[in-house]
Protein backbone atom coordinates (compact mmCIF):
# COMPACT_ATOMS: atom_id res chain seq x y z
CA UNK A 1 0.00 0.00 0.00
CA UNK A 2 2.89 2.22 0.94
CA UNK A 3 4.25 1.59 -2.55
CA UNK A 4 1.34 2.32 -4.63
CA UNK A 5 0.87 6.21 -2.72
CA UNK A 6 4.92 7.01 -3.56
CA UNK A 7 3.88 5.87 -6.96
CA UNK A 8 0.58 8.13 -7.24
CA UNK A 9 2.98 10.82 -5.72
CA UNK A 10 5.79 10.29 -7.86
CA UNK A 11 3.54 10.54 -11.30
CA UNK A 12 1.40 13.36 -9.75
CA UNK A 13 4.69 15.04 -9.12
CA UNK A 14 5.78 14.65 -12.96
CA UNK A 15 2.53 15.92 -14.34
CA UNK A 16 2.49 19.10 -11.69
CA UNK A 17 5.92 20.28 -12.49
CA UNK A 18 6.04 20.91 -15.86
CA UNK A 19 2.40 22.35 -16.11
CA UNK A 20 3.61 24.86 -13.12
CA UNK A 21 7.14 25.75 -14.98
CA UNK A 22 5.17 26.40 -18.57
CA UNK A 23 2.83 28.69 -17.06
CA UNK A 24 5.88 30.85 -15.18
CA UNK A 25 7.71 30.78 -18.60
CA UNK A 26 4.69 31.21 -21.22
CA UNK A 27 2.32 33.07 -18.55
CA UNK A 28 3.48 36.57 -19.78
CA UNK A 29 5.09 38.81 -22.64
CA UNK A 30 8.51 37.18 -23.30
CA UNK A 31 10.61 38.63 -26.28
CA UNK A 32 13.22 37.51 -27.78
CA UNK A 33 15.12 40.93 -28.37
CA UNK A 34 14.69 44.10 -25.77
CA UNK A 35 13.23 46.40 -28.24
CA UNK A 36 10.54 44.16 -29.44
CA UNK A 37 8.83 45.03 -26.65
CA UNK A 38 7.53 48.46 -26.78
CA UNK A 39 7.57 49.39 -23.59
CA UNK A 40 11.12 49.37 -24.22
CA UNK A 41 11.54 51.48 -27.17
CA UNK A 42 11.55 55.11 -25.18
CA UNK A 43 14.72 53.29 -23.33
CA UNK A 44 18.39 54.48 -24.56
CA UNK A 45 19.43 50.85 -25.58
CA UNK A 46 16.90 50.98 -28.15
CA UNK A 47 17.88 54.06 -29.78
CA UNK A 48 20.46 54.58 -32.12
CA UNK A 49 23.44 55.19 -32.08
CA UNK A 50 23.74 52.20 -29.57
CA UNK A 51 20.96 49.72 -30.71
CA UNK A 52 22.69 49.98 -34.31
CA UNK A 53 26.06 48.68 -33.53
CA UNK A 54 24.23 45.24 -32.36
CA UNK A 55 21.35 45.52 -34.75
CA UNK A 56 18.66 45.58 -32.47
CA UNK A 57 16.31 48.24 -33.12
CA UNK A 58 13.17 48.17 -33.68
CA UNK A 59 13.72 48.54 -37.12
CA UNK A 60 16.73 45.86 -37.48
CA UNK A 61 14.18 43.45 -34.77
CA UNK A 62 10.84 43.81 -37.26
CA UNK A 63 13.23 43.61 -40.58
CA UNK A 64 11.56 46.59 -42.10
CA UNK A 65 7.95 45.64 -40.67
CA UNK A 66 5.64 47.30 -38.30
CA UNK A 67 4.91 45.66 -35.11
CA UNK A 68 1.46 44.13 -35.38
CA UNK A 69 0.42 45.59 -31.77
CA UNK A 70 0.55 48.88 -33.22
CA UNK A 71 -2.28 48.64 -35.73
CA UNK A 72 -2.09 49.80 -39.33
CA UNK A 73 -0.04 52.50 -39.97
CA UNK A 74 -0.91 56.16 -40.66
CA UNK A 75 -1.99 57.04 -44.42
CA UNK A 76 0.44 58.30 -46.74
CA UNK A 77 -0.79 61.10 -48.74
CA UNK A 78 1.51 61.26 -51.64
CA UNK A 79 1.22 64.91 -54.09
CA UNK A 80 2.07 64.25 -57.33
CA UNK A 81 5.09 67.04 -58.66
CA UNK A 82 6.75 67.43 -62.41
CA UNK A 83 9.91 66.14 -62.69
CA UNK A 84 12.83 68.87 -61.94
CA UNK A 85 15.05 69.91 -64.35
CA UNK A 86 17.84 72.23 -64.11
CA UNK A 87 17.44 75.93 -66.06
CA UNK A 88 20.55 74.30 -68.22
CA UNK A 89 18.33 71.25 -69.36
CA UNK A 90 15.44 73.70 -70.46
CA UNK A 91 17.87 75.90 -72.33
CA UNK A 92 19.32 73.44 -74.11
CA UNK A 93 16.06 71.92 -74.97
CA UNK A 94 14.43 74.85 -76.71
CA UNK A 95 17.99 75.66 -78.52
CA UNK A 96 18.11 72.09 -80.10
CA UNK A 97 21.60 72.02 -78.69
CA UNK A 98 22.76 70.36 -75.43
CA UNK A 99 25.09 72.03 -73.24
């Protein structure tokens, strides 16, 4: 009888521990870099010139992407311009010649 509760203990035992240590590990935020967390980004170690010698800014961390959290970004109004040309490439175009 002894036998069979040190047994029961023993396998409870093995189940409880790991369900205990995965929700201390995966029961919160956990990033892999500093500044993907946001809270962080305000911080010095996420601002250049620092966080660019190691890569790990925000910008380097996402690869060019915005954080999800953050929603869609702003819209872009874009105004549509002519082309510039310099007063040299007009001249020369209505003289036939090019200078």
């Amino acid at each position: 009888m002894l036998n069979d509760k040190k047994l029961f203990l023993g396998l409870l035992a093995l189940l409880i521990i790991p369900i205990t240590a995965s929700f201390i590990m995966f029961g919160k935020d956990h990033f892999r870099y500093q500044c993907q967390d946001p809270k962080n980004w305000s911080s010095e170690q996420c601002k250049p010139p620092i966080c660019d010698v190691t890569r790990s800014c925000p910008e380097h961390v996402f690869k060019g992407q915005r954080d999800p959290r953050l929603g869609p970004p702003p819209p872009v109004v874009f105004t549509a311009q002519p082309p510039s040309c310099p007063s040299s490439c007009v001249a020369g175009a209505q003289d036939g010649k090019q200078k």
